[in-house]
Protein backbone atom coordinates (compact mmCIF):
# COMPACT_ATOMS: atom_id res chain seq x y z
CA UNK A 1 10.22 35.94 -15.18
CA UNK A 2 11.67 34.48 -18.42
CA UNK A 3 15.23 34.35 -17.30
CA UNK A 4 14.55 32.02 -14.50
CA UNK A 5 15.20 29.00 -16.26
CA UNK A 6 16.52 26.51 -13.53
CA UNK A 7 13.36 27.39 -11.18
CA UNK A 8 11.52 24.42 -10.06
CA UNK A 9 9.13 25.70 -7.27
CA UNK A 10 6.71 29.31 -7.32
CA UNK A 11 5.55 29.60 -4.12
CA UNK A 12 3.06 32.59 -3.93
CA UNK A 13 0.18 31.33 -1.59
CA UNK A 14 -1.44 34.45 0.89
CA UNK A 15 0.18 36.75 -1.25
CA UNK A 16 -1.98 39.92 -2.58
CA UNK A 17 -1.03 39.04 -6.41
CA UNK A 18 -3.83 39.82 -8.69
CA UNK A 19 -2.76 38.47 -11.31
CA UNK A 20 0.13 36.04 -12.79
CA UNK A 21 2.16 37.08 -15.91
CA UNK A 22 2.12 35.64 -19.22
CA UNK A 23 5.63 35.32 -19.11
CA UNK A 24 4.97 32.59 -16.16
CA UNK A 25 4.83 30.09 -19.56
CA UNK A 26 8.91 30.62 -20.29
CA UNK A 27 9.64 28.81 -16.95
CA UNK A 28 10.63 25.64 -18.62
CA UNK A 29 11.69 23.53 -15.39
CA UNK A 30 8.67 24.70 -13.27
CA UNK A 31 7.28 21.43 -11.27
CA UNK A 32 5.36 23.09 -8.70
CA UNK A 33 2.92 26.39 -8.75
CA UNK A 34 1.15 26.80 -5.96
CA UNK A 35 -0.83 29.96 -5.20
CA UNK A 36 -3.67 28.94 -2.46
CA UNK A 37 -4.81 31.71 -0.59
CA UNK A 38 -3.97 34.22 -2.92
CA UNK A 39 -7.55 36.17 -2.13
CA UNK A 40 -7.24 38.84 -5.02
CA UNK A 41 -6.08 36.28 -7.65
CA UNK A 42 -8.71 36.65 -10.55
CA UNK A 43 -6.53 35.94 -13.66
CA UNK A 44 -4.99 32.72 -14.14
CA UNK A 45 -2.91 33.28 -18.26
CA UNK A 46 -3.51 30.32 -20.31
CA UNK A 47 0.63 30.67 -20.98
CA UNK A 48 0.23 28.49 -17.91
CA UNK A 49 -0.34 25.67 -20.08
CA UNK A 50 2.72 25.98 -21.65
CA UNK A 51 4.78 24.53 -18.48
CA UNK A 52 5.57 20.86 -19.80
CA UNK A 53 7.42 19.97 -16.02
CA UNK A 54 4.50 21.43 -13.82
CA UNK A 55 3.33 18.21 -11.75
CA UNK A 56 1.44 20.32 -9.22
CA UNK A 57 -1.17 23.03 -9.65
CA UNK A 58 -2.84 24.37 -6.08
CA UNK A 59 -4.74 27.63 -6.36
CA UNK A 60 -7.00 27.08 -3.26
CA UNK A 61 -8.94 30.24 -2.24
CA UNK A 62 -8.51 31.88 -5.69
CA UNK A 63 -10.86 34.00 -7.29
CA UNK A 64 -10.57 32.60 -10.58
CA UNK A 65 -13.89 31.94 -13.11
CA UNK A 66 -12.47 29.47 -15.73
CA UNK A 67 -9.54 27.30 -16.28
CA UNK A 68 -8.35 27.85 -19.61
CA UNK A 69 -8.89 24.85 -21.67
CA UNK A 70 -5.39 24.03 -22.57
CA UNK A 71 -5.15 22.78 -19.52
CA UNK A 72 -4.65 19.59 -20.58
CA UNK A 73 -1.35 20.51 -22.22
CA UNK A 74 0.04 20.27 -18.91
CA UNK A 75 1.11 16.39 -19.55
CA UNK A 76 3.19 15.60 -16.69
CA UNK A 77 0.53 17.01 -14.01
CA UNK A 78 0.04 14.38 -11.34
CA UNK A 79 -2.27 16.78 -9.07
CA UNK A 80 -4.58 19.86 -9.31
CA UNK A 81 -6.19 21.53 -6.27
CA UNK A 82 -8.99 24.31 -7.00
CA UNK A 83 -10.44 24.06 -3.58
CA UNK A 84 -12.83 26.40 -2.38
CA UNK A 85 -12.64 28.36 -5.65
CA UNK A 86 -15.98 29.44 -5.43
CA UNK A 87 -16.43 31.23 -8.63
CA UNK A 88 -15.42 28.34 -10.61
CA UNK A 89 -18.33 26.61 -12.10
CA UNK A 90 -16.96 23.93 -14.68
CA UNK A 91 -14.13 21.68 -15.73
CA UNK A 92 -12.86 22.13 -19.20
CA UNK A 93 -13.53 19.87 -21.29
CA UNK A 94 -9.63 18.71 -22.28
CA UNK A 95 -9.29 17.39 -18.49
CA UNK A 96 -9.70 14.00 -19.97
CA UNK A 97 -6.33 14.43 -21.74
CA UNK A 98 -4.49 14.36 -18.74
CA UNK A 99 -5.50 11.10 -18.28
CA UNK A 100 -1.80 9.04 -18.46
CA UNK A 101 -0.63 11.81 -15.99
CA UNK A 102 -3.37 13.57 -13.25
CA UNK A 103 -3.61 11.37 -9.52
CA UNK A 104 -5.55 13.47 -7.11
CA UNK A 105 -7.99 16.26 -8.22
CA UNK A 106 -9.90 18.45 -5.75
CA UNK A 107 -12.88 20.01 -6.19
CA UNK A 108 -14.17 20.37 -3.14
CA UNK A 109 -15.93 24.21 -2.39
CA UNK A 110 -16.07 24.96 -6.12
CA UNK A 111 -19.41 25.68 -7.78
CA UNK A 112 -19.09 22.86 -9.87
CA UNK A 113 -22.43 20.74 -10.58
CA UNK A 114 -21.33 17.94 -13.25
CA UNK A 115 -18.06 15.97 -13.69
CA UNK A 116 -17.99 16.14 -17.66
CA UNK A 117 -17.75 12.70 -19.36
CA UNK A 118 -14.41 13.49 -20.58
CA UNK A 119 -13.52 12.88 -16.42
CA UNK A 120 -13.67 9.11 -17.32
CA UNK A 121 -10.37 9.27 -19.29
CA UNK A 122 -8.41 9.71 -16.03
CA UNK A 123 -6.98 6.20 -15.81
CA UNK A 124 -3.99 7.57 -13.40
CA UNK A 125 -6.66 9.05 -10.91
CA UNK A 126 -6.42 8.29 -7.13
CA UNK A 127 -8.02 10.60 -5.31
CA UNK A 128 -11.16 12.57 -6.12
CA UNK A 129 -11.93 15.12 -3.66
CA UNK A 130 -15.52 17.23 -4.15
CA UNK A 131 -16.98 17.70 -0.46
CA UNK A 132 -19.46 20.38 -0.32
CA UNK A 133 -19.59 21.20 -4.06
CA UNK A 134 -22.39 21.03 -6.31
CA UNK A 135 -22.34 18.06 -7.95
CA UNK A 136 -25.16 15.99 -8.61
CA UNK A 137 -24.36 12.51 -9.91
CA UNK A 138 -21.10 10.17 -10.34
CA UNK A 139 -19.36 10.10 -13.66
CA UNK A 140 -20.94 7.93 -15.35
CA UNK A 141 -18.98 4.59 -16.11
CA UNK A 142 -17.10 5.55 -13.00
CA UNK A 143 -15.80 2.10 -13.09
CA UNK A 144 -13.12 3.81 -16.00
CA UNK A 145 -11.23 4.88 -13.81
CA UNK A 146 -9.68 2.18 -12.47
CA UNK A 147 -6.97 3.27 -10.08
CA UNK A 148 -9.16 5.37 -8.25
CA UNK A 149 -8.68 4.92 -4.07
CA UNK A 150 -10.65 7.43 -2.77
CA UNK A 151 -13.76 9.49 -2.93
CA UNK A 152 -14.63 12.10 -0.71
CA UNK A 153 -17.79 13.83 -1.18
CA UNK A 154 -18.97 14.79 2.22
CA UNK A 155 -21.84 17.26 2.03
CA UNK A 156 -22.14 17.59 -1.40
CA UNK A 157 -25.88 18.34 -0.63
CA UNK A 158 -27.03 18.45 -4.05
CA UNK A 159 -25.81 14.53 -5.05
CA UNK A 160 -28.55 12.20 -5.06
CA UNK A 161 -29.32 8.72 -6.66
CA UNK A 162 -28.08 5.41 -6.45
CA UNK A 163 -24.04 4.84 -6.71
CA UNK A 164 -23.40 3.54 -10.22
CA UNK A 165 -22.70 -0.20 -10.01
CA UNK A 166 -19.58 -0.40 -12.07
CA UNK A 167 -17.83 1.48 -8.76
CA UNK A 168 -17.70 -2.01 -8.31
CA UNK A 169 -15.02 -2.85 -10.80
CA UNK A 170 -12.61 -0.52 -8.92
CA UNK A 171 -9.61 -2.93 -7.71
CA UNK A 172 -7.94 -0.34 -5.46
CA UNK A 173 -10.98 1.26 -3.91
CA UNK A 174 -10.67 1.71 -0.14
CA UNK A 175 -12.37 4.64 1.18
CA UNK A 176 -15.82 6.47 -0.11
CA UNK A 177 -17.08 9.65 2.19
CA UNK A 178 -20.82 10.53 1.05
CA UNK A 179 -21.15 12.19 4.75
CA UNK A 180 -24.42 14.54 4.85
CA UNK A 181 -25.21 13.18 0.94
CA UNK A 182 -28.80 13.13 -0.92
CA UNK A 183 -27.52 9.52 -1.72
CA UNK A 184 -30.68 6.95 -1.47
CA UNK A 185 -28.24 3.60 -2.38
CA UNK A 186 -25.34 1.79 -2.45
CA UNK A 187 -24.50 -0.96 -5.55
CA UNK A 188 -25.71 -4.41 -4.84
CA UNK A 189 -21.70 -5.54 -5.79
CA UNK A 190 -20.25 -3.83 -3.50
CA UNK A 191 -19.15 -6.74 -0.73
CA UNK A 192 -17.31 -6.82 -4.05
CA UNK A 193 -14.82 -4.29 -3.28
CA UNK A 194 -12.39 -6.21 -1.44
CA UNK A 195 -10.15 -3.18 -0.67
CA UNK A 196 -12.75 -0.77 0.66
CA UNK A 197 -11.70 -0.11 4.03
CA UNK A 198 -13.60 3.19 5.01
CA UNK A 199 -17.42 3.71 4.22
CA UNK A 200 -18.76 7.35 5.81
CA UNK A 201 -22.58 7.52 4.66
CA UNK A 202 -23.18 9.55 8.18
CA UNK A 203 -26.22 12.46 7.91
CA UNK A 204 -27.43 10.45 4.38
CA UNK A 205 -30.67 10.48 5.50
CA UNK A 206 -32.05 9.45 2.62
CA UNK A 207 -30.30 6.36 2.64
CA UNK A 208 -32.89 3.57 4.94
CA UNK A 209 -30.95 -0.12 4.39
CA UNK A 210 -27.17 -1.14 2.66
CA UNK A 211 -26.40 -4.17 1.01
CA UNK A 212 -23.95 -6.99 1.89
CA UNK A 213 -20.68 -4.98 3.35
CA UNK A 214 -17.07 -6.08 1.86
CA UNK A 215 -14.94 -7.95 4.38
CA UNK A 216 -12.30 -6.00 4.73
CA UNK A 217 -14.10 -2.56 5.96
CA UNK A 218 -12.14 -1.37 8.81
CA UNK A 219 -14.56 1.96 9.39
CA UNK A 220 -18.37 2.58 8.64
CA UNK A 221 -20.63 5.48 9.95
CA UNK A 222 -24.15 5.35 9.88
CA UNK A 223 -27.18 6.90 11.33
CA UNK A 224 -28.39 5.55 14.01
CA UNK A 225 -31.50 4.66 12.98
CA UNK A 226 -30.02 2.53 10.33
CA UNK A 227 -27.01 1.34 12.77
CA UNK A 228 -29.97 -0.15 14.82
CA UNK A 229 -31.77 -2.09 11.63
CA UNK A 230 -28.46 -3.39 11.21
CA UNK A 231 -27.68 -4.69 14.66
CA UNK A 232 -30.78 -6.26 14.44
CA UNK A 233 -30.18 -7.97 11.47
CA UNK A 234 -28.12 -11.31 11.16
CA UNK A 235 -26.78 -10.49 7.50
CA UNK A 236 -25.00 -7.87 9.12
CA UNK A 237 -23.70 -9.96 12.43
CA UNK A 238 -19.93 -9.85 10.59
CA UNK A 239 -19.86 -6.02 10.54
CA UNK A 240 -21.04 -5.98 14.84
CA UNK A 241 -18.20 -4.48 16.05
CA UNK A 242 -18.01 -1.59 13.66
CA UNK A 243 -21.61 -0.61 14.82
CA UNK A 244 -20.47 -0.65 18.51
């Protein structure tokens, strides 16, 4: 594969490959490698790392067990989808170094149980995607990442707590998804977030009351038995019609 120099796009996904050569890392002008559904992929060459153009990385379905951990060489990467890799059970640790780069990561279906600190570092972050994975808490200082827009983390069954407070600080926040979540509450600032549009917090059983709602939500689901201890509340008479 070394003499393909002008190649921009690898397209691979439902193939049978097994495995990717090392040589993959001489493909200088490489933007976009995407190999989802590539059932029998269990080998994912660290010579990966070496493609300085890549901007998108999908290997949904793979079998992989690790990303190597020069991942974060990949400096121009603006989104990385391991979706439903179930046999991947961390994050390395240099994912913080694509920080000026990396907008959407996904998560979601992994065995994954903790977003490492080093998460926190992704300052060009959008979208976080992690429904049904394992993980337990929010990054801590969450707040960090402050062009973050989305969150979806519907039946992550094993995430419990209260959502840190400095979500609050998040300028550009406008959807969270904590469907079928261990959650048990929401930050006090969060009629703070005047972007947040979209609230999902359906199946969080856990969850009995909310605080004061932002005025610009657009969409909320919620149990019913806490829809009805809103609709008979007056702090909520603003929020009505979304209950309806």
């Amino acid at each position: 594969m070394d003499g393909l120099n002008a190649l921009k796009e690898l397209l691979i996904g439902g193939t049978s490959v097994r495995e990717l050569p090392a040589s993959i890392g001489k493909l200088v002008r490489l933007q976009i490698l995407s190999a989802t559904n590539c059932l029998s992929l269990v080998r994912f060459p660290g010579s990966v790392c070496e493609l300085k153009a890549l901007s998108e990385l999908a290997l949904d379905n793979a079998k992989i067990l690790e990303l190597p951990e020069s991942i974060g060489d990949l400096e121009h990467l603006r989104r990385l989808s391991l979706k439903d890799c179930r046999g991947l059970g961390k994050l390395p640790e240099s994912i913080g170094k694509l920080g000026f780069s990396l907008e959407e990561l996904d998560i979601s279906g992994t065995r994954i149980s903790n977003l490492l600190d080093s998460t926190i570092k992704l300052w060009k972050l959008k979208v976080l995607k992690m429904d049904s994975c394992f993980v337990r808490e929010f990054p801590r200082c969450i707040g960090m990442l402050i062009s973050l827009e989305e969150v979806h983390a519907s039946w992550c069954r094993s995430l419990e707590g209260v959502i840190p407070d400095d979500i609050g600080q998040l300028c550009f926040f406008r959807e969270l998804r904590l469907r079928g979540t261990r959650i048990s509450g929401l930050p006090s600032n969060l009629q703070y977030m005047l972007n947040l549009q979209t609230l999902d917090l359906l199946h969080c059983d856990i969850l009995k009351e909310l605080p004061t709602l932002p005025p610009k939500l657009s969409s909320l689901d919620v149990n019913p038995d806490l829809k009805q201890k809103m609709l008979e509340s007056s702090n909520f008479s603003h929020w009505w019609h979304l209950l309806q």
